[in-house]
PDB file of N, CA and C in Angstrom:
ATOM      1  N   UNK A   1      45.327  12.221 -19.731  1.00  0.00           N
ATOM      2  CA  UNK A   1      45.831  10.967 -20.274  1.00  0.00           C
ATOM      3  C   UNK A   1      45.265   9.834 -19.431  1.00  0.00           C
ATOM      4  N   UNK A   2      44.468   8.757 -19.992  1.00  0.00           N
ATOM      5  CA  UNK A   2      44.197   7.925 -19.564  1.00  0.00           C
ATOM      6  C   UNK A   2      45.248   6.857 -18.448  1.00  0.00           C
ATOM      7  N   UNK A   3      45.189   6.514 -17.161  1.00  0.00           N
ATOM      8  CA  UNK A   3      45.708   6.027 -16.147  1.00  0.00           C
ATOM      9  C   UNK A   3      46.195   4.556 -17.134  1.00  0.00           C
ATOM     10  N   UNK A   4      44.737   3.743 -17.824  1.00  0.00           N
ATOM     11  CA  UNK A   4      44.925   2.310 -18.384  1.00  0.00           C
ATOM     12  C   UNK A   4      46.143   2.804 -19.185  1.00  0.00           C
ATOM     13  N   UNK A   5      46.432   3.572 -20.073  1.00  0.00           N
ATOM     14  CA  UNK A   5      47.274   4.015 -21.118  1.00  0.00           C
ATOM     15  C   UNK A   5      48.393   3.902 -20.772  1.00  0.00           C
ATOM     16  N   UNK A   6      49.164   4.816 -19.349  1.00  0.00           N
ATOM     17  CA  UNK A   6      50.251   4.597 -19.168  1.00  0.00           C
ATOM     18  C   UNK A   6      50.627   3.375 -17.871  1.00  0.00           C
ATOM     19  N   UNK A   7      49.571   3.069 -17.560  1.00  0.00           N
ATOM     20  CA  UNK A   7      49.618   1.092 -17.165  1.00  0.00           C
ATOM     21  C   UNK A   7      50.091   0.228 -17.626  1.00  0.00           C
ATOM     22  N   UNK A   8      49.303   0.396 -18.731  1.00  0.00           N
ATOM     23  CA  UNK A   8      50.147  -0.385 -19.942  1.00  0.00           C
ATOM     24  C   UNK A   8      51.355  -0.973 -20.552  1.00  0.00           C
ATOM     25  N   UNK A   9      51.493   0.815 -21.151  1.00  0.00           N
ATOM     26  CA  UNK A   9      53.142   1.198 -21.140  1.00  0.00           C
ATOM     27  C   UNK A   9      53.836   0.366 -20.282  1.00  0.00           C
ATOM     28  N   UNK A  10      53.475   0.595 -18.849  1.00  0.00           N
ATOM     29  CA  UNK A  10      54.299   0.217 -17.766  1.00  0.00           C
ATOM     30  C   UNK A  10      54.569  -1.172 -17.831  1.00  0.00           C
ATOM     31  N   UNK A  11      53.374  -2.132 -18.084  1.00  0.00           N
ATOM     32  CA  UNK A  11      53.617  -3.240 -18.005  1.00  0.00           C
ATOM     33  C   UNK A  11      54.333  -4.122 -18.963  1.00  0.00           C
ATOM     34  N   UNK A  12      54.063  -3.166 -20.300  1.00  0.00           N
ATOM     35  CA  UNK A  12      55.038  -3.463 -21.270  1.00  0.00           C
ATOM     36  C   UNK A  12      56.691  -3.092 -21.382  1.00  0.00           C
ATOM     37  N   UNK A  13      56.870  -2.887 -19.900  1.00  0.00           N
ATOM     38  CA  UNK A  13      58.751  -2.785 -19.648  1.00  0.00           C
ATOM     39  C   UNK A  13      58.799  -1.158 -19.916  1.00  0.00           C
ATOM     40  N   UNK A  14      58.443  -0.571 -20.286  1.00  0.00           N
ATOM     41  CA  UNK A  14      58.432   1.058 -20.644  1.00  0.00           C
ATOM     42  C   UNK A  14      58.925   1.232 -19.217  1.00  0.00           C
ATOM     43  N   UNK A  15      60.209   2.099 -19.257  1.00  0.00           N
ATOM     44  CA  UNK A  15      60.828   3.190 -18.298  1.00  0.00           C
ATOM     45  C   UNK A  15      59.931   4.252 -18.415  1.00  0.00           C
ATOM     46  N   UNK A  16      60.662   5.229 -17.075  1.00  0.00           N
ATOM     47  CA  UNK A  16      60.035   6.432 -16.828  1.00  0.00           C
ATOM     48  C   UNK A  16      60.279   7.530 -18.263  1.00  0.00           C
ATOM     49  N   UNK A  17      61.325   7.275 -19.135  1.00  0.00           N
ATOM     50  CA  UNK A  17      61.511   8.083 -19.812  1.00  0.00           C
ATOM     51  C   UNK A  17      60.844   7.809 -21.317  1.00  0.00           C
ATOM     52  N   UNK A  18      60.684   6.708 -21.441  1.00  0.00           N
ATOM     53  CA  UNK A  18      59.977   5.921 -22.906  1.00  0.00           C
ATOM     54  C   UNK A  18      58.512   6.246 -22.675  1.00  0.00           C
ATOM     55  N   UNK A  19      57.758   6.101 -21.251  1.00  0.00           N
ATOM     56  CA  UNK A  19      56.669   6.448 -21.306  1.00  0.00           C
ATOM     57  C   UNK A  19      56.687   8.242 -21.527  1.00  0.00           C
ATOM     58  N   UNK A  20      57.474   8.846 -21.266  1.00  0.00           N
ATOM     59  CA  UNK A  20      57.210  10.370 -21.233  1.00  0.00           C
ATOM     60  C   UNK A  20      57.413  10.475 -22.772  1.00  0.00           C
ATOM     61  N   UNK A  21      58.684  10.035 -23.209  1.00  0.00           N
ATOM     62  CA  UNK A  21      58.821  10.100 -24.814  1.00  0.00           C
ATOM     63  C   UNK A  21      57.907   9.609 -25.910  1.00  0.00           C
ATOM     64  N   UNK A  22      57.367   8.355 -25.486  1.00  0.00           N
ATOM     65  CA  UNK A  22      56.527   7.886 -26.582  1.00  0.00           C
ATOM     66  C   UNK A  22      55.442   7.532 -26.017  1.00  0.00           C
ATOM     67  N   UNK A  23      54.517   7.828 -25.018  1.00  0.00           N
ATOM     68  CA  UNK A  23      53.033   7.749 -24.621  1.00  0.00           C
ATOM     69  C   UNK A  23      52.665   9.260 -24.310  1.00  0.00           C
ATOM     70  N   UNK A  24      53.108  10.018 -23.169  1.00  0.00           N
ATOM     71  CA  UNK A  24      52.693  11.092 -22.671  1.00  0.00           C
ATOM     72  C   UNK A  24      52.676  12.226 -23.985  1.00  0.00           C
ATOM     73  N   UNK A  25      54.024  12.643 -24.180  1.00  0.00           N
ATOM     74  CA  UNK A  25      54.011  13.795 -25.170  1.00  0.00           C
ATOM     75  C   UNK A  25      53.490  13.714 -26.391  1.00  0.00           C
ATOM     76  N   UNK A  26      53.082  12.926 -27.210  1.00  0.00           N
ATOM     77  CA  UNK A  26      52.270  12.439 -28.517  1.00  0.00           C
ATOM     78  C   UNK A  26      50.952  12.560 -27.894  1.00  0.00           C
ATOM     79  N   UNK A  27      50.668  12.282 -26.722  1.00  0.00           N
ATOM     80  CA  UNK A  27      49.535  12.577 -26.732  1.00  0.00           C
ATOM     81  C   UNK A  27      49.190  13.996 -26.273  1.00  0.00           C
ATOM     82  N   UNK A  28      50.163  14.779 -25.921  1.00  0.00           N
ATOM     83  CA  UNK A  28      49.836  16.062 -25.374  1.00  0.00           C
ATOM     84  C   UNK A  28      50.238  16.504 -26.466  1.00  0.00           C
ATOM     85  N   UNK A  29      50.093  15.989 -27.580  1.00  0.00           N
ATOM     86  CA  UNK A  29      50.990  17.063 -28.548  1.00  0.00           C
ATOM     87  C   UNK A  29      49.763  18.156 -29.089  1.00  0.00           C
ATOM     88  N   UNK A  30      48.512  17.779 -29.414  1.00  0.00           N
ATOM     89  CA  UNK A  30      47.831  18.968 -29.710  1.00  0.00           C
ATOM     90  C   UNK A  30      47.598  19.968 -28.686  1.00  0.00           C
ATOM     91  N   UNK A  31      47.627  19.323 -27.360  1.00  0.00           N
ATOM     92  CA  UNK A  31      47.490  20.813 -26.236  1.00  0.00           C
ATOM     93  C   UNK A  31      48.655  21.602 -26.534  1.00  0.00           C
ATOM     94  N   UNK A  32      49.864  21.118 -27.062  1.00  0.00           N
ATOM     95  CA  UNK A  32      51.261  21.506 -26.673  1.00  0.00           C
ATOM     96  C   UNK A  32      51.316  23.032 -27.673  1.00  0.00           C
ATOM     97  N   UNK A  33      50.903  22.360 -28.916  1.00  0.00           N
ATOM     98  CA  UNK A  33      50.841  22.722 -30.125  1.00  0.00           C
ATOM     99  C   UNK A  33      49.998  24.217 -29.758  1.00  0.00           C
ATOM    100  N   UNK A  34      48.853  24.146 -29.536  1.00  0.00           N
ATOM    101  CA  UNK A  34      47.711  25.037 -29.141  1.00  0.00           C
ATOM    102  C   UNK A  34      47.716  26.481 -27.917  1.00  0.00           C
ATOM    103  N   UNK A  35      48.971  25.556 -27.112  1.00  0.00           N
ATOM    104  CA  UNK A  35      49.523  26.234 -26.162  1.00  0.00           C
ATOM    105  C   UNK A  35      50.627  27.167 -26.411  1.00  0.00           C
ATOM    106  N   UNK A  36      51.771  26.513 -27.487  1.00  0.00           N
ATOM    107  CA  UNK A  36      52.865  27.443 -27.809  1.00  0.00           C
ATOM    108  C   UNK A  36      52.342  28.289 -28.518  1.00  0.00           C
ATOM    109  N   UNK A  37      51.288  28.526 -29.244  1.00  0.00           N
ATOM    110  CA  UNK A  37      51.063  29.448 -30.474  1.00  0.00           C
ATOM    111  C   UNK A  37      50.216  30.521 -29.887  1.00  0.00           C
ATOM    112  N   UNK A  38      49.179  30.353 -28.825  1.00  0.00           N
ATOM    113  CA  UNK A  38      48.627  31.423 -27.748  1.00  0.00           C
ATOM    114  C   UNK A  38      49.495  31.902 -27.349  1.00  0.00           C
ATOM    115  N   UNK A  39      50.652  31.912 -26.465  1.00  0.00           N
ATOM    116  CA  UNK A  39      51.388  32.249 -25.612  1.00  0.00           C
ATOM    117  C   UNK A  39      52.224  32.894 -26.792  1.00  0.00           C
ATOM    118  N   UNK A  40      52.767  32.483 -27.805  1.00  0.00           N
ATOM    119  CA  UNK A  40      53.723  33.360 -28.927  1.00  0.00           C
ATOM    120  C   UNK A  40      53.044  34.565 -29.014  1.00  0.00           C
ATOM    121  N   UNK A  41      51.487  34.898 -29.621  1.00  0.00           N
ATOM    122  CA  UNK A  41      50.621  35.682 -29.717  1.00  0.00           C
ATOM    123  C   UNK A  41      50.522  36.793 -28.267  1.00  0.00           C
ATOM    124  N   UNK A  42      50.267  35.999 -27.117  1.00  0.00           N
ATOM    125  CA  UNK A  42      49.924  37.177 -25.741  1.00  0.00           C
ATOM    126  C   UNK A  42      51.187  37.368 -25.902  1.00  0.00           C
ATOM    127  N   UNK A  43      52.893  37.172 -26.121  1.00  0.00           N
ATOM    128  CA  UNK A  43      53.991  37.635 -25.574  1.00  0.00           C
ATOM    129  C   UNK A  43      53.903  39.047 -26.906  1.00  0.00           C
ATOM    130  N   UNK A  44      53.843  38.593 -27.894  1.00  0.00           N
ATOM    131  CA  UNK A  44      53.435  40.210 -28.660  1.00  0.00           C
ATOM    132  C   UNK A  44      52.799  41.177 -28.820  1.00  0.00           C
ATOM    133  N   UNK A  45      51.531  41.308 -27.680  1.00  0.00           N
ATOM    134  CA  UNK A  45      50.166  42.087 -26.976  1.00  0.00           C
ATOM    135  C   UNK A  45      51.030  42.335 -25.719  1.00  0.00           C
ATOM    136  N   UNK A  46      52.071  42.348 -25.079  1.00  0.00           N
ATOM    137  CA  UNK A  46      52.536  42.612 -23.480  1.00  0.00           C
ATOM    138  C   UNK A  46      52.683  44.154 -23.531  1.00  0.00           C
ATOM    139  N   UNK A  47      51.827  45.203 -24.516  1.00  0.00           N
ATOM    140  CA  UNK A  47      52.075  46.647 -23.877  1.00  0.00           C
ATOM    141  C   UNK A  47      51.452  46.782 -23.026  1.00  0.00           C
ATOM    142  N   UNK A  48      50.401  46.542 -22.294  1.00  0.00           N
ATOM    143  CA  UNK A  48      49.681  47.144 -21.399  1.00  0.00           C
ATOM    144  C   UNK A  48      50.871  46.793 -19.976  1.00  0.00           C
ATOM    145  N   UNK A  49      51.281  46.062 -19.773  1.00  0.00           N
ATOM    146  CA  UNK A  49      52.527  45.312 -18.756  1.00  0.00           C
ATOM    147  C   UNK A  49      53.459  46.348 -19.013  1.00  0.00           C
ATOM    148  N   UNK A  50      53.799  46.821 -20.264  1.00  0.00           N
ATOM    149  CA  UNK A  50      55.051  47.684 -20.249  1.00  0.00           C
ATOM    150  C   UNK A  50      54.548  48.994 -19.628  1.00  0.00           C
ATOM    151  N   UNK A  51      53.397  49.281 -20.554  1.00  0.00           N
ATOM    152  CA  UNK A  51      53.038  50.663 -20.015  1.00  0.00           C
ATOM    153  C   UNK A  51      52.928  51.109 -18.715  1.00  0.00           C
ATOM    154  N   UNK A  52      52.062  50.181 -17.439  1.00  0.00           N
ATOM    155  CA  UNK A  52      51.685  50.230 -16.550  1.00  0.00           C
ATOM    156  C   UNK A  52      53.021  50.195 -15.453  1.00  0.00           C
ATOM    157  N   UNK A  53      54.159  49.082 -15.989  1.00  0.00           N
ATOM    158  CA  UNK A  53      55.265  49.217 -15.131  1.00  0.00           C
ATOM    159  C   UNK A  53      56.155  50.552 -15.343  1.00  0.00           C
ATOM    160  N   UNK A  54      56.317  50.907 -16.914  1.00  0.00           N
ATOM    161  CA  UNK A  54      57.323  51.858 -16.993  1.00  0.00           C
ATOM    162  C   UNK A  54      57.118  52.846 -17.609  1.00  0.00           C
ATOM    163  N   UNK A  55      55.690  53.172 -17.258  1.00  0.00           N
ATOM    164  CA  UNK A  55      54.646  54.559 -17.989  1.00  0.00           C
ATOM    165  C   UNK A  55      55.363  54.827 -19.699  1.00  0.00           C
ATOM    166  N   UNK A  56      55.824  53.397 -20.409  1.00  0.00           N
ATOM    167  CA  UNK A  56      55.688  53.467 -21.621  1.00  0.00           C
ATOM    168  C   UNK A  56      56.807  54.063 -22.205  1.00  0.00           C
ATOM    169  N   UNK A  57      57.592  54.945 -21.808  1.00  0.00           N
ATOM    170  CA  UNK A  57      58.668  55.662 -22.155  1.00  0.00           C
ATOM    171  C   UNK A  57      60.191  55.082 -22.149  1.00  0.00           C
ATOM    172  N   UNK A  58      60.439  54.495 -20.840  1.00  0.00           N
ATOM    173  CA  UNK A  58      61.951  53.665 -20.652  1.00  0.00           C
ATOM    174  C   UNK A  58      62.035  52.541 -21.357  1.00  0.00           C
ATOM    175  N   UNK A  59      60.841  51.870 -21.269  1.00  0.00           N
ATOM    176  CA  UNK A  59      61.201  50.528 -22.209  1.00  0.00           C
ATOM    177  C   UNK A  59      59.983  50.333 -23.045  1.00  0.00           C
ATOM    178  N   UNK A  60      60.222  49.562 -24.077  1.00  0.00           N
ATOM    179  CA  UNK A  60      59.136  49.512 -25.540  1.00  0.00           C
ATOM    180  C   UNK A  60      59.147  48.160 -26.369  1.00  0.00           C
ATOM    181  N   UNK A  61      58.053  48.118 -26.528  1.00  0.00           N
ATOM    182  CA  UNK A  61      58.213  46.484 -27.430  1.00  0.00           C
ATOM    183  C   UNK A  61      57.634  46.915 -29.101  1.00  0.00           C
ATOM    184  N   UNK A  62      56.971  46.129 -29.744  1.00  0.00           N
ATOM    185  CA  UNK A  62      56.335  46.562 -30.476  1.00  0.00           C
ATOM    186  C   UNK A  62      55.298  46.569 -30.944  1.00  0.00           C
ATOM    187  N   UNK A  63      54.319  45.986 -29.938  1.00  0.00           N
ATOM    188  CA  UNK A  63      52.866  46.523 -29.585  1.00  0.00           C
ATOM    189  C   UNK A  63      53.083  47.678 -29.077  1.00  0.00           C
ATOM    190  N   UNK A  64      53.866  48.177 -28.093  1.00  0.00           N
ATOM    191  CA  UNK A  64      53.522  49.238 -27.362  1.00  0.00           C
ATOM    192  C   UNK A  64      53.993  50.441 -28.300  1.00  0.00           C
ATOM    193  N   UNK A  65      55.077  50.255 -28.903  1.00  0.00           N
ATOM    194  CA  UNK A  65      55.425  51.156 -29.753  1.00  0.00           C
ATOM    195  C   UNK A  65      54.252  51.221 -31.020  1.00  0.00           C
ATOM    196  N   UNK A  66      53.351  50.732 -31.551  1.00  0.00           N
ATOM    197  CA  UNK A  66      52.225  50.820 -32.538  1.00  0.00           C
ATOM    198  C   UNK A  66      51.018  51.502 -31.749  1.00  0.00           C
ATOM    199  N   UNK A  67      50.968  50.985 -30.431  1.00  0.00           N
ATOM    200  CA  UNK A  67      49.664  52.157 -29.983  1.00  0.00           C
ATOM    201  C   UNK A  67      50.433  53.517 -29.804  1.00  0.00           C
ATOM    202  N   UNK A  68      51.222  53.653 -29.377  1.00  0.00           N
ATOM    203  CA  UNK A  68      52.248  55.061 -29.185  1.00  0.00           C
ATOM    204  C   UNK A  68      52.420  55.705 -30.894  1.00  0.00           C
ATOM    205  N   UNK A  69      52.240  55.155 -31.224  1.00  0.00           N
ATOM    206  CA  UNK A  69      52.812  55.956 -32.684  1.00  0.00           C
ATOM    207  C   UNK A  69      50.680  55.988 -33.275  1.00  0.00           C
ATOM    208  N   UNK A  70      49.599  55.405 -33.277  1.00  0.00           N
ATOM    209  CA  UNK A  70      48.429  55.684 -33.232  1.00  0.00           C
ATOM    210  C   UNK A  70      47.619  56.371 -32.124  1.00  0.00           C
ATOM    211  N   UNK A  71      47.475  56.174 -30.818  1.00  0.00           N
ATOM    212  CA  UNK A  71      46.732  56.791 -30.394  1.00  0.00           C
ATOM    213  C   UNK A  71      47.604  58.361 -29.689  1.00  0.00           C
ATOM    214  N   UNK A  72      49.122  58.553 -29.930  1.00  0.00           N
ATOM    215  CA  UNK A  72      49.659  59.309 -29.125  1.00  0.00           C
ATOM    216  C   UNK A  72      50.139  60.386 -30.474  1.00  0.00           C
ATOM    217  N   UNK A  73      50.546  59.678 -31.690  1.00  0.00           N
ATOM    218  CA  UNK A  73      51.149  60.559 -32.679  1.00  0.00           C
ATOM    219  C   UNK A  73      50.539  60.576 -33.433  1.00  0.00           C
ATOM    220  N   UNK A  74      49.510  60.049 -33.662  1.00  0.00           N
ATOM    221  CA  UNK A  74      48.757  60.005 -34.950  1.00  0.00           C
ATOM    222  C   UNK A  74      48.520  59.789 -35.919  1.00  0.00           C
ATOM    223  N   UNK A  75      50.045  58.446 -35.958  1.00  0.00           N
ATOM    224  CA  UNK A  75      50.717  58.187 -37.373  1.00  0.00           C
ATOM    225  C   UNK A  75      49.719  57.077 -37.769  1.00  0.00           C
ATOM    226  N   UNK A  76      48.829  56.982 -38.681  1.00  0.00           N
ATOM    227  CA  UNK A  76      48.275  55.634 -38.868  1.00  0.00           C
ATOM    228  C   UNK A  76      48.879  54.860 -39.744  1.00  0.00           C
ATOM    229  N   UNK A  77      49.568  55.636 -40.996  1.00  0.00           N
ATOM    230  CA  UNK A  77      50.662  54.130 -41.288  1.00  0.00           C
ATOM    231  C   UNK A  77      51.521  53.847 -40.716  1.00  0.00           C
ATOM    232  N   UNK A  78      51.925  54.258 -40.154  1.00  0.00           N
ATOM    233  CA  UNK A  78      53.089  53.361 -39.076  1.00  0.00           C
ATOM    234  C   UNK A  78      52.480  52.513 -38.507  1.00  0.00           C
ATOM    235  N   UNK A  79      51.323  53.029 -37.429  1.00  0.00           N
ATOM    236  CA  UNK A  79      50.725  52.189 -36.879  1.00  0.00           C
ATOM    237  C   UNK A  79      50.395  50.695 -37.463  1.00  0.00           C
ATOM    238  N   UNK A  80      50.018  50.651 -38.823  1.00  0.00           N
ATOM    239  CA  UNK A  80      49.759  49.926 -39.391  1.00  0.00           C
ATOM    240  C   UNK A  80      50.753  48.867 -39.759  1.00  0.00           C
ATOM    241  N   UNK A  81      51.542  49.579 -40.345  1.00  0.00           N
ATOM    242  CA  UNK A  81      52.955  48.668 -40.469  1.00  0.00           C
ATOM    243  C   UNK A  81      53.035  47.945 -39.482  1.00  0.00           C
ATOM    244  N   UNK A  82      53.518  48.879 -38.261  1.00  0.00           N
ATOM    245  CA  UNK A  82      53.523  48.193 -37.238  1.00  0.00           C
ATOM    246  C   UNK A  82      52.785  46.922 -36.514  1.00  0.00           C
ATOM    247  N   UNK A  83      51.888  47.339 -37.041  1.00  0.00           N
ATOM    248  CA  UNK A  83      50.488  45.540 -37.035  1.00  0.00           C
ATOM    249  C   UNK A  83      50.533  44.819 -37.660  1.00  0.00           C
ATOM    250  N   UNK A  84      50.746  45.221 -38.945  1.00  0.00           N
ATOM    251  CA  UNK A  84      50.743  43.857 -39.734  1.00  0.00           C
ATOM    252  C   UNK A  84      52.501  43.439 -39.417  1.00  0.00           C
ATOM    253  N   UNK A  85      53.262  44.036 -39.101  1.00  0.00           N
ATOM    254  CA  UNK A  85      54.368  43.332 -38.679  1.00  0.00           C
ATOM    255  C   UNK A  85      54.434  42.744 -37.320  1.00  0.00           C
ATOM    256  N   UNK A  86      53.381  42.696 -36.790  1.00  0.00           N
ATOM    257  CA  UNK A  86      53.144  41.320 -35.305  1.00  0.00           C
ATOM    258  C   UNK A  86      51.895  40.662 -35.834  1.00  0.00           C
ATOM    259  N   UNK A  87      51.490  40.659 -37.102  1.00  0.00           N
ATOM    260  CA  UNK A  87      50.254  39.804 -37.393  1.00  0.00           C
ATOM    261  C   UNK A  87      51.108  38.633 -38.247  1.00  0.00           C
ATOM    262  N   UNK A  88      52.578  39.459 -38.863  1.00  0.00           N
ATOM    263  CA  UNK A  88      53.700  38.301 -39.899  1.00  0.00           C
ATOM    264  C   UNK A  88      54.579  37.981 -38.527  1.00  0.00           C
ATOM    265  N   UNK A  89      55.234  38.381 -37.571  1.00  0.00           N
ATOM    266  CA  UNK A  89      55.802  37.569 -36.970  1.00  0.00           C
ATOM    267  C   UNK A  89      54.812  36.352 -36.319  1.00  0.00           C
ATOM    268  N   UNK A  90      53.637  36.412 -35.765  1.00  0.00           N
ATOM    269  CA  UNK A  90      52.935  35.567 -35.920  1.00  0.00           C
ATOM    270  C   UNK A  90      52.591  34.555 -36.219  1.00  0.00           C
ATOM    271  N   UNK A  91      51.722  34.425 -37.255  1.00  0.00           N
ATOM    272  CA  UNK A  91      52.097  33.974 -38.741  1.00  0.00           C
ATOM    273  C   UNK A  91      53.063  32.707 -38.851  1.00  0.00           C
ATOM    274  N   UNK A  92      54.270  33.730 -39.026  1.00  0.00           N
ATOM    275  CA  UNK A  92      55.200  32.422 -39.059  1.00  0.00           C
ATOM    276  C   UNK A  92      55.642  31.431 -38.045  1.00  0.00           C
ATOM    277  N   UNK A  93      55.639  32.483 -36.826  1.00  0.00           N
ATOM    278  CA  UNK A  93      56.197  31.554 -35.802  1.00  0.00           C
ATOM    279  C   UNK A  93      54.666  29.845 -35.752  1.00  0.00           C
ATOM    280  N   UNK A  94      53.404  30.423 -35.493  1.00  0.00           N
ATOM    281  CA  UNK A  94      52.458  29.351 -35.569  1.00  0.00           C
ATOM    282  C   UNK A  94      52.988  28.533 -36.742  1.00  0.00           C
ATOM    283  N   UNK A  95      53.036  28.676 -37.842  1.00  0.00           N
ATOM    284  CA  UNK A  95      53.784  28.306 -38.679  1.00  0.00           C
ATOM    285  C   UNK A  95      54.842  26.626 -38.517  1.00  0.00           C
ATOM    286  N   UNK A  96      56.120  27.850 -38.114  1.00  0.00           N
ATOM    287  CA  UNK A  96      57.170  27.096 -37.389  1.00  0.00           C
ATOM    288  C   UNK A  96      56.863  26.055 -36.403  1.00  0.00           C
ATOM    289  N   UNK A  97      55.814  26.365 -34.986  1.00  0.00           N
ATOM    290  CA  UNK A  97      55.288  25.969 -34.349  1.00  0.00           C
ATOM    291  C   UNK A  97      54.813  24.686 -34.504  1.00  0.00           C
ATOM    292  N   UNK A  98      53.883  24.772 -35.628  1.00  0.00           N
ATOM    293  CA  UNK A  98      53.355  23.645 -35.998  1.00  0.00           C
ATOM    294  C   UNK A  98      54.292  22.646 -36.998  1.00  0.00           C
ATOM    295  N   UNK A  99      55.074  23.035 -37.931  1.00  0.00           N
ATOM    296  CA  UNK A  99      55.719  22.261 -38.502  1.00  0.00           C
ATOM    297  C   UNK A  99      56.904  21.432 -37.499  1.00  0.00           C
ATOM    298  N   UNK A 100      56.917  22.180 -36.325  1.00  0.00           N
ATOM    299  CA  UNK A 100      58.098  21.792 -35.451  1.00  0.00           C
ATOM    300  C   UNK A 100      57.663  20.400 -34.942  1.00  0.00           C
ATOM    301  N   UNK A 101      56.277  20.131 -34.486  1.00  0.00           N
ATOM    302  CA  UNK A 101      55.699  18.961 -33.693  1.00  0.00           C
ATOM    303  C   UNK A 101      55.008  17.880 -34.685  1.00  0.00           C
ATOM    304  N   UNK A 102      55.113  18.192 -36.348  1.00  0.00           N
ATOM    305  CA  UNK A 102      54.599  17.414 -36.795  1.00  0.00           C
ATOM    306  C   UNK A 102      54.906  16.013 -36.503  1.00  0.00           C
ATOM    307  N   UNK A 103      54.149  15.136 -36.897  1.00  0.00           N
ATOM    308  CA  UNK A 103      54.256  13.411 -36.586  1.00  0.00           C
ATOM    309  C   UNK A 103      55.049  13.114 -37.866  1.00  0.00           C
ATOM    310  N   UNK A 104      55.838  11.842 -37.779  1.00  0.00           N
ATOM    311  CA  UNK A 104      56.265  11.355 -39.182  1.00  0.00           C
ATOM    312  C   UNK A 104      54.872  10.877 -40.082  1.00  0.00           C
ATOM    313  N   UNK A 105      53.768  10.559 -39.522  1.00  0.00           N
ATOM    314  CA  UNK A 105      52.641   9.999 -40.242  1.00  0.00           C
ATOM    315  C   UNK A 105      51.854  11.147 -40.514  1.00  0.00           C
ATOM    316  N   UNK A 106      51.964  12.331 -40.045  1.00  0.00           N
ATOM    317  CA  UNK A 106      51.454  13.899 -40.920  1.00  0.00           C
ATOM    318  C   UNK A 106      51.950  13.685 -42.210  1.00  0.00           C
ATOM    319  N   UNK A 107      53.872  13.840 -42.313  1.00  0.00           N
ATOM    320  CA  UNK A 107      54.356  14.434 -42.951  1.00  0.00           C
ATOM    321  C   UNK A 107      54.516  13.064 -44.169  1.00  0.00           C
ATOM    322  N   UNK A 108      53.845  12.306 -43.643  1.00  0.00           N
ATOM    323  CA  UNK A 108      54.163  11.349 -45.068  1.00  0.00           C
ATOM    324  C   UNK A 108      53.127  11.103 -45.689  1.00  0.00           C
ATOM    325  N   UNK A 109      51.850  11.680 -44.928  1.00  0.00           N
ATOM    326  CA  UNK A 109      50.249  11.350 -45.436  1.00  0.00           C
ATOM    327  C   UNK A 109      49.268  11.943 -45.532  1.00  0.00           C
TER     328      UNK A 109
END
């Protein structure tokens, strides 16, 4: 964020909290945006973390449970199910994600 930008702000009477509300976060809003929807995505890939801490058996998510049911049982529709059901939770949450931060000047134009 440009230094002149929130100078500005400043000089135009803007508090610490008006500049965070209406200069800083509008403008971070596409990193913000870009950031929640990666991080939604790696938190539904965390088997290798499960596996490695709890050799896969005590605790289970449902990545880890889709490679366990393909490369261990052999089930490939399950497996499958199982994917395309973290490719739709996904999906929607980016979805959600994005409709959550829209601007009023998106949603009217």
């Amino acid at each position: 964020i440009s230094t002149e930008v929130l100078e500005a702000a400043e000089v135009f009477g803007a508090t610490l909290w008006q500049r965070i509300r209406h200069v800083i976060l509008p403008l971070l809003r596409p990193s913000l945006q870009v950031a929640l929807i990666l991080r939604t995505i790696l938190a539904l890939q965390v088997f290798a973390v499960v596996i490695a801490l709890s050799g896969g058996d005590i605790v289970t998510v449902l990545a880890n449970e889709t490679y366990r049911q393909y490369y261990d049982l052999r089930n490939l529709n399950v497996a499958a199910a199982y994917a395309s059901l973290i490719l739709l939770i996904s999906m929607i949450s980016a979805v959600f994600y994005l409709r959550a931060v829209r601007t009023h000047e998106e949603v009217a134009g």
